[in-house]
PDB file of N, CA and C in Angstrom:
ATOM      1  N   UNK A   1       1.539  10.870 -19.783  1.00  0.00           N
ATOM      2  CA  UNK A   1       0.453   9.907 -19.812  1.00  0.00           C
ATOM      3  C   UNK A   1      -0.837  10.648 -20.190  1.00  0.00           C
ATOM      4  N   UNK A   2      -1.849   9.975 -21.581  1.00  0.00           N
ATOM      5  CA  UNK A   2      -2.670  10.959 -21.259  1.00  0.00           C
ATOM      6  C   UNK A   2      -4.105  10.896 -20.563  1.00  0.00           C
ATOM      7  N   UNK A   3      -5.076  11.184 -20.485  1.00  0.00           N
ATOM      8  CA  UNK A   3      -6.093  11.474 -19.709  1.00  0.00           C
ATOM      9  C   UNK A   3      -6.585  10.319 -19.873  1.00  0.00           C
ATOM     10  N   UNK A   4      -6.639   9.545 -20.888  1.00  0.00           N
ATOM     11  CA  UNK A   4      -7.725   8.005 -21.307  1.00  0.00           C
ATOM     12  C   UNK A   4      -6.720   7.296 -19.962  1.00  0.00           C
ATOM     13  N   UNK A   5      -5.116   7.420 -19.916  1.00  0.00           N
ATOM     14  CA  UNK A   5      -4.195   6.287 -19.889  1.00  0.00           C
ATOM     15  C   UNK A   5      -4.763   6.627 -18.121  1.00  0.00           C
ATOM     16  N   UNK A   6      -4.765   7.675 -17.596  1.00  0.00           N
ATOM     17  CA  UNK A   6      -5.275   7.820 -15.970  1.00  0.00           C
ATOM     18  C   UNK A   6      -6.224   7.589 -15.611  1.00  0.00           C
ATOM     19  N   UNK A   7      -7.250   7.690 -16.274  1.00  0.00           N
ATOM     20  CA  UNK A   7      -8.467   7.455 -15.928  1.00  0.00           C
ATOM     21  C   UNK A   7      -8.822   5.975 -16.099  1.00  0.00           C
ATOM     22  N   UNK A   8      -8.284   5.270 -17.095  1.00  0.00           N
ATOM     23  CA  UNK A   8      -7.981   4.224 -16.607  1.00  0.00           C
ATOM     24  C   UNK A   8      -7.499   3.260 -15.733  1.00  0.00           C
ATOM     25  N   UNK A   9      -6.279   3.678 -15.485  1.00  0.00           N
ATOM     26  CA  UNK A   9      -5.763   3.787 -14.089  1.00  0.00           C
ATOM     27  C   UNK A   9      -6.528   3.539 -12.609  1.00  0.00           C
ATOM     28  N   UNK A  10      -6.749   5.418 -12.209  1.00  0.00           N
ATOM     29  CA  UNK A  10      -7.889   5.164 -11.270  1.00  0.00           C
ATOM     30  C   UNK A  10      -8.982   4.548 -11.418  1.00  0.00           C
ATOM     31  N   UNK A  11      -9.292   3.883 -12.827  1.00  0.00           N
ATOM     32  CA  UNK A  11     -11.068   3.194 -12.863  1.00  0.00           C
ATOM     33  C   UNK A  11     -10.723   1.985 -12.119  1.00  0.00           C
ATOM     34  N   UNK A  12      -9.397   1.487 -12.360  1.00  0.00           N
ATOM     35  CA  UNK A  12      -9.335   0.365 -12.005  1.00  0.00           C
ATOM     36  C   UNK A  12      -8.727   0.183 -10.848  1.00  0.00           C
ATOM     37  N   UNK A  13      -8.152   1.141 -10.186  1.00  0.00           N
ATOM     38  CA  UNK A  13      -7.866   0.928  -8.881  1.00  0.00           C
ATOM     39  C   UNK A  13      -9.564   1.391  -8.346  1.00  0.00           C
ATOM     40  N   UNK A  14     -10.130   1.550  -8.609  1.00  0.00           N
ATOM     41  CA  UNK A  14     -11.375   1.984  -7.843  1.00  0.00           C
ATOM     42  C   UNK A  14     -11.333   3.246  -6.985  1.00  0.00           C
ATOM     43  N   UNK A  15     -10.705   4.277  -7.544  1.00  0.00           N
ATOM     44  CA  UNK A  15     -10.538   5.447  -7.033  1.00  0.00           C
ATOM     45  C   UNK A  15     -11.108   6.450  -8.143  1.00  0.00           C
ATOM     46  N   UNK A  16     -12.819   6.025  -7.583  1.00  0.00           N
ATOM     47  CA  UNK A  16     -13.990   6.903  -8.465  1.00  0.00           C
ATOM     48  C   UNK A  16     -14.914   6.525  -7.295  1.00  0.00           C
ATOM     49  N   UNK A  17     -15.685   7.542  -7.678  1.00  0.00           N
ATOM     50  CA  UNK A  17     -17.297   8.054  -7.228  1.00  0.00           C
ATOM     51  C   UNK A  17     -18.134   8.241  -8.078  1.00  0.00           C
ATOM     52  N   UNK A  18     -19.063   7.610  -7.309  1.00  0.00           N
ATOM     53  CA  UNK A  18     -20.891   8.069  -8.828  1.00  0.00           C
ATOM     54  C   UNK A  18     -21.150   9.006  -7.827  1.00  0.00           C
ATOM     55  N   UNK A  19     -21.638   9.694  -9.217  1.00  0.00           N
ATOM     56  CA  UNK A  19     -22.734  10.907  -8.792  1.00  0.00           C
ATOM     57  C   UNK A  19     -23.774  10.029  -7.984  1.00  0.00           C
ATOM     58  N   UNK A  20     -25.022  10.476  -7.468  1.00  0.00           N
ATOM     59  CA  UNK A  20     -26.457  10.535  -7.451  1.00  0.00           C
ATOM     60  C   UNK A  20     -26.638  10.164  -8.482  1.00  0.00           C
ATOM     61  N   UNK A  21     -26.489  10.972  -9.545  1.00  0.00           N
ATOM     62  CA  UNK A  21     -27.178  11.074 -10.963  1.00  0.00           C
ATOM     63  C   UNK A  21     -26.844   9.183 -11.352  1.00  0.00           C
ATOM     64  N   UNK A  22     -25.032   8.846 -11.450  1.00  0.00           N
ATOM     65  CA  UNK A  22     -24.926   8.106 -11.997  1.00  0.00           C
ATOM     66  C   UNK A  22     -25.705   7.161 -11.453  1.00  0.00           C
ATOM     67  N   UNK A  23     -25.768   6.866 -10.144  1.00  0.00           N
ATOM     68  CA  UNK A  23     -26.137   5.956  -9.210  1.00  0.00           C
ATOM     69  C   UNK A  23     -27.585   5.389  -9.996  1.00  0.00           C
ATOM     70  N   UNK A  24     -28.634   6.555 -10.140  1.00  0.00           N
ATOM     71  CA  UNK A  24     -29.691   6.718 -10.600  1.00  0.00           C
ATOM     72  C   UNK A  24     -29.670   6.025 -11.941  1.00  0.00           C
ATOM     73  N   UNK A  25     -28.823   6.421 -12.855  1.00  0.00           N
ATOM     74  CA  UNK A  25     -29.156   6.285 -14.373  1.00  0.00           C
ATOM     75  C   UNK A  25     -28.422   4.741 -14.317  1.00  0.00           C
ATOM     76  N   UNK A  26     -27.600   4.061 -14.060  1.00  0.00           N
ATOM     77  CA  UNK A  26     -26.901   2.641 -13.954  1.00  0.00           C
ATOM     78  C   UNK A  26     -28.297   1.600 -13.184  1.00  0.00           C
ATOM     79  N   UNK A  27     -28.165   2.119 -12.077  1.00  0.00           N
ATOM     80  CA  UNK A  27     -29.590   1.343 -11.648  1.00  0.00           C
ATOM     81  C   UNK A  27     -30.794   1.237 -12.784  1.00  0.00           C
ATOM     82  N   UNK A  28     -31.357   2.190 -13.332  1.00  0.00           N
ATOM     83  CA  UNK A  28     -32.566   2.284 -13.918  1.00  0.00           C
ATOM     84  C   UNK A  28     -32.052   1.359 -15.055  1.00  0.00           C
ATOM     85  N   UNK A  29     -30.981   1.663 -15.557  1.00  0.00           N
ATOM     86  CA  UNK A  29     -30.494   1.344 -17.000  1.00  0.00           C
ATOM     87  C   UNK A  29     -29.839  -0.433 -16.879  1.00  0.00           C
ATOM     88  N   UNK A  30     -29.656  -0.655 -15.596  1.00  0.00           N
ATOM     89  CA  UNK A  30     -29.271  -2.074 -15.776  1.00  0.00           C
ATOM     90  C   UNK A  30     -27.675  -2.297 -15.898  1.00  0.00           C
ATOM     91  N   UNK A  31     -27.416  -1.077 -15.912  1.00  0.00           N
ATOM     92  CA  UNK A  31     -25.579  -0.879 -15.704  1.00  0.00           C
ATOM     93  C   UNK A  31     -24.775  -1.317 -14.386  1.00  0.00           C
ATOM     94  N   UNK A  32     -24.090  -2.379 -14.658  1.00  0.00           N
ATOM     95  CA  UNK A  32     -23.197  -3.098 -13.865  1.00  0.00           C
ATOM     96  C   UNK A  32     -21.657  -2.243 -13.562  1.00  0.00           C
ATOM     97  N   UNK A  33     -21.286  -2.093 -12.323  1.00  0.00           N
ATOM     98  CA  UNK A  33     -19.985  -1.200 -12.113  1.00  0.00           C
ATOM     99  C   UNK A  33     -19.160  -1.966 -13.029  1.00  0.00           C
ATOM    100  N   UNK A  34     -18.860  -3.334 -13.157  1.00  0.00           N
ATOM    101  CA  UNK A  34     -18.161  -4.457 -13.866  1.00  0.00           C
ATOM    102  C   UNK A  34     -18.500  -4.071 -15.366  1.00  0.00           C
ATOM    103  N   UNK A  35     -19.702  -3.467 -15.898  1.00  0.00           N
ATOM    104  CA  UNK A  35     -19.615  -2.548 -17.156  1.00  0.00           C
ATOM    105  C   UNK A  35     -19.140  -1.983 -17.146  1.00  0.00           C
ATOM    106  N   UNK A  36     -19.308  -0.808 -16.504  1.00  0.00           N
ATOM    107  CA  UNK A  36     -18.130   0.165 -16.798  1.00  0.00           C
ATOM    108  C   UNK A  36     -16.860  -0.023 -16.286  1.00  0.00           C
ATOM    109  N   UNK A  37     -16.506  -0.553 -15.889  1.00  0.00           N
ATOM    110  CA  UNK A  37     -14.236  -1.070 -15.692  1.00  0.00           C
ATOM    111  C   UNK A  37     -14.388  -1.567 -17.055  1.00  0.00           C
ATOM    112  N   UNK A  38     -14.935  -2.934 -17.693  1.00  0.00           N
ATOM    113  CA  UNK A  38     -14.947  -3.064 -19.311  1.00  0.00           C
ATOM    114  C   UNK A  38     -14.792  -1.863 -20.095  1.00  0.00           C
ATOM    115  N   UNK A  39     -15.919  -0.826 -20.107  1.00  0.00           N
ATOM    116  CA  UNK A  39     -15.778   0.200 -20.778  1.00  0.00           C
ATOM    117  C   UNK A  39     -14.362   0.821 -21.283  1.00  0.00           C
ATOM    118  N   UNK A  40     -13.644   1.487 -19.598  1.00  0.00           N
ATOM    119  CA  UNK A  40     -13.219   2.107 -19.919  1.00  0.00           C
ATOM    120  C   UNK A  40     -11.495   1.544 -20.165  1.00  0.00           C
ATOM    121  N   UNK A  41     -12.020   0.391 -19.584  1.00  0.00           N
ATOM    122  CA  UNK A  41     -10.622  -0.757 -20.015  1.00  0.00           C
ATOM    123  C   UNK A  41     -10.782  -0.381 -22.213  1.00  0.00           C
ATOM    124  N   UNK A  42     -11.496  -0.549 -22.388  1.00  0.00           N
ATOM    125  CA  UNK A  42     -11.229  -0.454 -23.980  1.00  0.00           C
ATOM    126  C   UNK A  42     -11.806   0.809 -24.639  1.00  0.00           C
ATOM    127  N   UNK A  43     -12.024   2.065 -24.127  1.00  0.00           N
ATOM    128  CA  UNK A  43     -12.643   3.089 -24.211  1.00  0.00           C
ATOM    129  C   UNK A  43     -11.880   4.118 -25.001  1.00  0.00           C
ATOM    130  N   UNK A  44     -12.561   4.935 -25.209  1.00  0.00           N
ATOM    131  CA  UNK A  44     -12.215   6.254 -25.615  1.00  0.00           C
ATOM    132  C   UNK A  44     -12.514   7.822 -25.516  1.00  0.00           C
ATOM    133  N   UNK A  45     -12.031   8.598 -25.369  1.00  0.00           N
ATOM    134  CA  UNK A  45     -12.771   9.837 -25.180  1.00  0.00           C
ATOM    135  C   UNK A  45     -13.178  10.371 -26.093  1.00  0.00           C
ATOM    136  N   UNK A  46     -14.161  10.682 -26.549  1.00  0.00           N
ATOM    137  CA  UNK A  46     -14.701  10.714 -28.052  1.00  0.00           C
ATOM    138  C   UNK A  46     -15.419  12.659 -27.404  1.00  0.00           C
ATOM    139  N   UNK A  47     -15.531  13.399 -26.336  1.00  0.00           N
ATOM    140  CA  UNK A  47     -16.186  14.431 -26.072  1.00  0.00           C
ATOM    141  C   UNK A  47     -14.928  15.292 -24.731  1.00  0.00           C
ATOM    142  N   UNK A  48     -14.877  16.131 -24.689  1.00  0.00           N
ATOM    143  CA  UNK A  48     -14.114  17.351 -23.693  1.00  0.00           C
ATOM    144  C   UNK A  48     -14.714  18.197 -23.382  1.00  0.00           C
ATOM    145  N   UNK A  49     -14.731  18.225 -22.213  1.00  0.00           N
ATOM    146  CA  UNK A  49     -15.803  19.428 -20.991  1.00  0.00           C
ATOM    147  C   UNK A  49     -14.341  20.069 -20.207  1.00  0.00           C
ATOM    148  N   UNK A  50     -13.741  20.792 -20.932  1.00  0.00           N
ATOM    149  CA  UNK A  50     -12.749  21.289 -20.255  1.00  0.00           C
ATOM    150  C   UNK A  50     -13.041  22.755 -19.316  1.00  0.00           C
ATOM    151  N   UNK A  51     -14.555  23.222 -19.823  1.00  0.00           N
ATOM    152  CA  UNK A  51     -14.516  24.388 -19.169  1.00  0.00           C
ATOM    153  C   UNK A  51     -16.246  24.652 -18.074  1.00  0.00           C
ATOM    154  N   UNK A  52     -16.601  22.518 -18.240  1.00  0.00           N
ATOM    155  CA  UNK A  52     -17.864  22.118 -17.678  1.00  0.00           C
ATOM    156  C   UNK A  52     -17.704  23.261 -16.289  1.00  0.00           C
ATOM    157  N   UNK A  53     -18.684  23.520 -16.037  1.00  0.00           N
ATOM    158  CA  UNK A  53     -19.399  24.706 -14.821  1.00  0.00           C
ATOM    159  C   UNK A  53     -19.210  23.663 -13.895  1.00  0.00           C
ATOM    160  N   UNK A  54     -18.891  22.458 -13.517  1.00  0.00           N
ATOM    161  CA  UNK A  54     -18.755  21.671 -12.054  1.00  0.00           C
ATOM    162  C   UNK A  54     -17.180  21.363 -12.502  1.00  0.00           C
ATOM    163  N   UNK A  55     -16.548  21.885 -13.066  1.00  0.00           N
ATOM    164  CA  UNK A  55     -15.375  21.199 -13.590  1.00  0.00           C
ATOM    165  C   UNK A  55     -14.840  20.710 -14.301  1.00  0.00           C
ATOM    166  N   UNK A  56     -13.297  20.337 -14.915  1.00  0.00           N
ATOM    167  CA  UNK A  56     -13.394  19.602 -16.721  1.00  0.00           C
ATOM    168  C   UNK A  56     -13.792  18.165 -16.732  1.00  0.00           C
ATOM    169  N   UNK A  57     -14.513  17.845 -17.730  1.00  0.00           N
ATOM    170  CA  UNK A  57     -15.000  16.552 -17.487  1.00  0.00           C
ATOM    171  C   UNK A  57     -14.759  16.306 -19.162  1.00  0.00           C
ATOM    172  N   UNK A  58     -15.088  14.989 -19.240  1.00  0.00           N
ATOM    173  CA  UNK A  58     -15.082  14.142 -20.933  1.00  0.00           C
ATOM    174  C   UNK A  58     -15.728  13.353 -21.076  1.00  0.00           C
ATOM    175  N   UNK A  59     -16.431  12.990 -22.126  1.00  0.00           N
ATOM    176  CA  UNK A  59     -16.911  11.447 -22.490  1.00  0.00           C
ATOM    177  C   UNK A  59     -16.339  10.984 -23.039  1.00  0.00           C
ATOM    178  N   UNK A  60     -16.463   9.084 -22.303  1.00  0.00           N
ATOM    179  CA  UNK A  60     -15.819   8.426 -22.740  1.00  0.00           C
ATOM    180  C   UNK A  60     -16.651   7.494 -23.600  1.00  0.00           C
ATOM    181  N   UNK A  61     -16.347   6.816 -24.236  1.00  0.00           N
ATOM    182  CA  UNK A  61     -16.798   5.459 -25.407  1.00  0.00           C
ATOM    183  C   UNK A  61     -16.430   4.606 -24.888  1.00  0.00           C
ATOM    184  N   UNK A  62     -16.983   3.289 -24.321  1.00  0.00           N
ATOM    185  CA  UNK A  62     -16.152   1.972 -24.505  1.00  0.00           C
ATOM    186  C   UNK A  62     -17.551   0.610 -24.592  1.00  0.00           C
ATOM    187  N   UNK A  63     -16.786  -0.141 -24.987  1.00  0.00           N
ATOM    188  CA  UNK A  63     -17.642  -1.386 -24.783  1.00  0.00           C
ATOM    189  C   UNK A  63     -17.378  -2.323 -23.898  1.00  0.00           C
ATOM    190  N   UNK A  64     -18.764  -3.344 -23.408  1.00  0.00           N
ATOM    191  CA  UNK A  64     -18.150  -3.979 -22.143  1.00  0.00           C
ATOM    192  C   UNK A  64     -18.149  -5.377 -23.068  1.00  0.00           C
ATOM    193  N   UNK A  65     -17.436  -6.312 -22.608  1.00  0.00           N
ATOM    194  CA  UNK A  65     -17.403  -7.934 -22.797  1.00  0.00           C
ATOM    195  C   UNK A  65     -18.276  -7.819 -23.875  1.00  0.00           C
ATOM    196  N   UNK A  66     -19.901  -7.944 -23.102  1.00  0.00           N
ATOM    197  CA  UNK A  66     -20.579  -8.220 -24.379  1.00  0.00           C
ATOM    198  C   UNK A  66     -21.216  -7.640 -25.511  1.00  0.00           C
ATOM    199  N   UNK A  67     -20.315  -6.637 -25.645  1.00  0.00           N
ATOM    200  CA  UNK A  67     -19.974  -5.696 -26.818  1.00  0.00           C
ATOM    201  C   UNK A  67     -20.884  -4.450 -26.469  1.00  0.00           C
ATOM    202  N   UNK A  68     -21.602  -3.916 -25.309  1.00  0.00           N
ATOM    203  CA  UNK A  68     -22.923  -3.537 -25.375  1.00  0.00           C
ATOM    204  C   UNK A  68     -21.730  -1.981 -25.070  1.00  0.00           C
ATOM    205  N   UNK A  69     -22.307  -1.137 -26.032  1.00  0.00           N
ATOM    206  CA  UNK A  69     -21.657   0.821 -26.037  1.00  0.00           C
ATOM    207  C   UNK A  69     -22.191   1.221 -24.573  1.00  0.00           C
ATOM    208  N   UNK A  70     -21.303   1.983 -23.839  1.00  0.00           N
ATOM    209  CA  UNK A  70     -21.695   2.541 -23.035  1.00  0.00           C
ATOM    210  C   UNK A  70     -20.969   4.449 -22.966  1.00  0.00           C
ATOM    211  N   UNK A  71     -21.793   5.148 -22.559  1.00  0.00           N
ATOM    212  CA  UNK A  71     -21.442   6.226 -22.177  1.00  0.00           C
ATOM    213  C   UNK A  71     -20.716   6.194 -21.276  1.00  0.00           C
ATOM    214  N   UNK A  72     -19.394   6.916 -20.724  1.00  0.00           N
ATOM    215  CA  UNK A  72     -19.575   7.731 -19.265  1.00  0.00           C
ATOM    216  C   UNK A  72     -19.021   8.711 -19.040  1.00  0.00           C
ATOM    217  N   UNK A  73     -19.818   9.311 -18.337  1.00  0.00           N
ATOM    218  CA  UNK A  73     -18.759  11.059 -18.568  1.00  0.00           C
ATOM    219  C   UNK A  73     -18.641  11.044 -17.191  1.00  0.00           C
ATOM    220  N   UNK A  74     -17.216  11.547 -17.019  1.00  0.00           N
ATOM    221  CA  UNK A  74     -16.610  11.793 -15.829  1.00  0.00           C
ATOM    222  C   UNK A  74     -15.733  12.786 -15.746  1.00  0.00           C
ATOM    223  N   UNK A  75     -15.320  13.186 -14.371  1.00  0.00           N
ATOM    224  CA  UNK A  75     -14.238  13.917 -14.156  1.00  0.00           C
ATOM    225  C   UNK A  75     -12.829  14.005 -14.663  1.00  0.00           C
ATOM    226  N   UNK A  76     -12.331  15.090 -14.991  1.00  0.00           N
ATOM    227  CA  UNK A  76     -11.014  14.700 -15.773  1.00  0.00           C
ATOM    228  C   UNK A  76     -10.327  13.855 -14.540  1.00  0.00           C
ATOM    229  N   UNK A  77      -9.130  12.965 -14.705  1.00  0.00           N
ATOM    230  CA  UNK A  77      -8.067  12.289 -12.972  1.00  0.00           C
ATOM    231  C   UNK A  77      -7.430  13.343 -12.553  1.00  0.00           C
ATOM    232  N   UNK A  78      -7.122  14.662 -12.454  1.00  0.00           N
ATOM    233  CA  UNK A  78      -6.574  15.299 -11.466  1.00  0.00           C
ATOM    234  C   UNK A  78      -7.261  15.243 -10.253  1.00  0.00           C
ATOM    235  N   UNK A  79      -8.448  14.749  -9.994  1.00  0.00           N
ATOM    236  CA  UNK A  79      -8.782  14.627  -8.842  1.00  0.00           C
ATOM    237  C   UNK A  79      -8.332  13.793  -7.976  1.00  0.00           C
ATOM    238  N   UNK A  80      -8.414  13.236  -6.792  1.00  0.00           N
ATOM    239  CA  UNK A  80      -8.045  12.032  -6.140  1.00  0.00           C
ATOM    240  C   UNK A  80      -9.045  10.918  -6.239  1.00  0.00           C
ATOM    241  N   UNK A  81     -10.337  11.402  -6.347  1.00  0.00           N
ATOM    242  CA  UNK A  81     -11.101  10.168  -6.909  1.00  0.00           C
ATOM    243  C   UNK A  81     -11.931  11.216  -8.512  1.00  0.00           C
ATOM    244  N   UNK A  82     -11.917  10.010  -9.027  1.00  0.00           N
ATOM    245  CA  UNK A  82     -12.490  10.347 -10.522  1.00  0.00           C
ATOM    246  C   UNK A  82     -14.049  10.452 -10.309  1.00  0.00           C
ATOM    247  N   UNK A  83     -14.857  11.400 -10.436  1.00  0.00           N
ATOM    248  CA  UNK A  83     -16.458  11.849 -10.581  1.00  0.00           C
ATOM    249  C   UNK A  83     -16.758  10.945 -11.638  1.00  0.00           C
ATOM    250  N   UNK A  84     -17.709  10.236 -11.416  1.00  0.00           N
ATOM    251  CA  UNK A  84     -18.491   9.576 -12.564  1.00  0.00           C
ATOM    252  C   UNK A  84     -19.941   9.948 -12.611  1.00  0.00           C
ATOM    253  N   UNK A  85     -19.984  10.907 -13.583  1.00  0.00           N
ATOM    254  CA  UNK A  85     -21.116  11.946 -13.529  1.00  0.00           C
ATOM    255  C   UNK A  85     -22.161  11.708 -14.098  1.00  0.00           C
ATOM    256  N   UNK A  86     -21.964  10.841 -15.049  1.00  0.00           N
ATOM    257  CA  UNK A  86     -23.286   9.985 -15.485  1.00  0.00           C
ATOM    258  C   UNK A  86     -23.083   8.573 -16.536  1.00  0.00           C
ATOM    259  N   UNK A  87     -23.632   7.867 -16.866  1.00  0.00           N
ATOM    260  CA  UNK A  87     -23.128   6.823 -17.297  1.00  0.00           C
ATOM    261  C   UNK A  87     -24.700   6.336 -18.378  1.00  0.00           C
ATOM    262  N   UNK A  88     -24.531   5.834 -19.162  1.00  0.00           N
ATOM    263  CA  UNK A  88     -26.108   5.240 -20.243  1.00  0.00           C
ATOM    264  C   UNK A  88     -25.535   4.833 -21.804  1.00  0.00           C
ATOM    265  N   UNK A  89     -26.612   3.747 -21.417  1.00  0.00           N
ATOM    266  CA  UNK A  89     -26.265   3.194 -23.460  1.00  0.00           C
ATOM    267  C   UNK A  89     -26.699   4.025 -24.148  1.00  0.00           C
ATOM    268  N   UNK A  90     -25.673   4.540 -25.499  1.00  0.00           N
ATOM    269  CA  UNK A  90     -26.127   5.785 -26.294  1.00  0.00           C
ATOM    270  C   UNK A  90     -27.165   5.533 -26.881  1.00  0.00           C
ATOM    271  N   UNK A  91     -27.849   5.934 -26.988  1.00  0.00           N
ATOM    272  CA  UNK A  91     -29.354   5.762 -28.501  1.00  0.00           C
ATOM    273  C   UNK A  91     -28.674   5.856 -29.604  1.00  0.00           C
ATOM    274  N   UNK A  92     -28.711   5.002 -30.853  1.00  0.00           N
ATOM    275  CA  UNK A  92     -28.374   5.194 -31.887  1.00  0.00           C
ATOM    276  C   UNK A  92     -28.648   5.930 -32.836  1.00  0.00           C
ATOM    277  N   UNK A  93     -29.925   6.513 -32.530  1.00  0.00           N
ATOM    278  CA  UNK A  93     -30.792   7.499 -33.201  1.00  0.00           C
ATOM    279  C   UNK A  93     -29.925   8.931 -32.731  1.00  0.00           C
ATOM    280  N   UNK A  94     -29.266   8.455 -32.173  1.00  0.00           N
ATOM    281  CA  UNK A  94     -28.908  10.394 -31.713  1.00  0.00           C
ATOM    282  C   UNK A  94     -27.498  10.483 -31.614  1.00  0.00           C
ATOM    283  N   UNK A  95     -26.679   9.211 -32.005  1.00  0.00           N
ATOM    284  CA  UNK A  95     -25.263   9.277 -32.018  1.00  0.00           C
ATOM    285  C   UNK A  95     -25.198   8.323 -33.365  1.00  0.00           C
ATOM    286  N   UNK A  96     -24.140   9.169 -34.252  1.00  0.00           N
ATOM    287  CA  UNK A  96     -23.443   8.195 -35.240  1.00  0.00           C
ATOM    288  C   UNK A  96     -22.201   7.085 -34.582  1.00  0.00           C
ATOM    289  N   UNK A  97     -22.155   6.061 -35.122  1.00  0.00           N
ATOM    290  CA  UNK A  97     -21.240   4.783 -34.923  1.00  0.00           C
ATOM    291  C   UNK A  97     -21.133   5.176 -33.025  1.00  0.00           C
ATOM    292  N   UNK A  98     -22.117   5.715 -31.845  1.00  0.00           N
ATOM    293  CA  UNK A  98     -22.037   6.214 -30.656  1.00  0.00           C
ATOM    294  C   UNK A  98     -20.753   6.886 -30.630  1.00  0.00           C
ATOM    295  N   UNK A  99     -20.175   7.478 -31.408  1.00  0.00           N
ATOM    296  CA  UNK A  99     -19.167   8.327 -31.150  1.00  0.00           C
ATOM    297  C   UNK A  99     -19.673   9.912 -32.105  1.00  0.00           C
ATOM    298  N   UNK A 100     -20.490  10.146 -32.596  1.00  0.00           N
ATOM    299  CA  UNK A 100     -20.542  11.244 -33.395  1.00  0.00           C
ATOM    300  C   UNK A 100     -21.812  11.745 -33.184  1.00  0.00           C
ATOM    301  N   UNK A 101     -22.341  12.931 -32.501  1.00  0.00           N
ATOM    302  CA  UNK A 101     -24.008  13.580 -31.970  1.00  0.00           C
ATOM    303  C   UNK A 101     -24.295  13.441 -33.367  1.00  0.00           C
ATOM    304  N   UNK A 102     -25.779  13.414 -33.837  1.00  0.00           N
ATOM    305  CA  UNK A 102     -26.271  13.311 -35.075  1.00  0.00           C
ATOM    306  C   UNK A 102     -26.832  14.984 -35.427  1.00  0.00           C
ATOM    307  N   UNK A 103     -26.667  15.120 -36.247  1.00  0.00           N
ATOM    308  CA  UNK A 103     -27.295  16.923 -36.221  1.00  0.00           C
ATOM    309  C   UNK A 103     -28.895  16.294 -36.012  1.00  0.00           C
ATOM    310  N   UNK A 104     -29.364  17.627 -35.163  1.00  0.00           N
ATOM    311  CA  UNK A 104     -30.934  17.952 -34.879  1.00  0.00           C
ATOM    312  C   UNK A 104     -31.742  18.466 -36.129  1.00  0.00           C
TER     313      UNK A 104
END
């Protein structure tokens, strides 16, 4: 199974945690938990933090219902609950099609 197919999984059993951080950036940003289960119900991992300094983590791509891109980078699922380490609508200015960083 691979990492999209688990993390899916646990998103939807609800066996995840927000950071602080996420807590912070969803609030400010207007991000609904019910966004992100959409997300990652149709998501993708478009980024790999396999050797992230808190642990391997990835970003994911997905869109919710009403089509709106969302970030979220989280913990790889070997954990027992999945880290959701931060979460935000990409800027388009700084991501191609939100799946590709734009060169600086």
């Amino acid at each position: 199974m691979s990492i999209l197919e688990q993390l899916r999984q646990k998103i939807a059993r609800k066996q995840y945690v927000l950071s602080q951080h996420a807590l912070d950036q969803s609030a400010g940003r207007g991000i609904h938990l019910g966004e992100m289960h959409e997300a990652f119900a149709t998501g993708e991992v478009i980024e790999d933090y396999p050797d992230d300094k808190y642990g391997p983590s990835c970003l994911v791509l997905g869109f919710t219902a009403e089509g709106r891109p969302l970030h979220v980078q989280c913990s790889y699922p070997s954990r027992p609950l999945v880290k959701i380490i931060t979460l935000y609508e990409p800027d388009p200015l700084l991501w191609i099609d939100f799946r590709e960083r734009r060169r600086q």
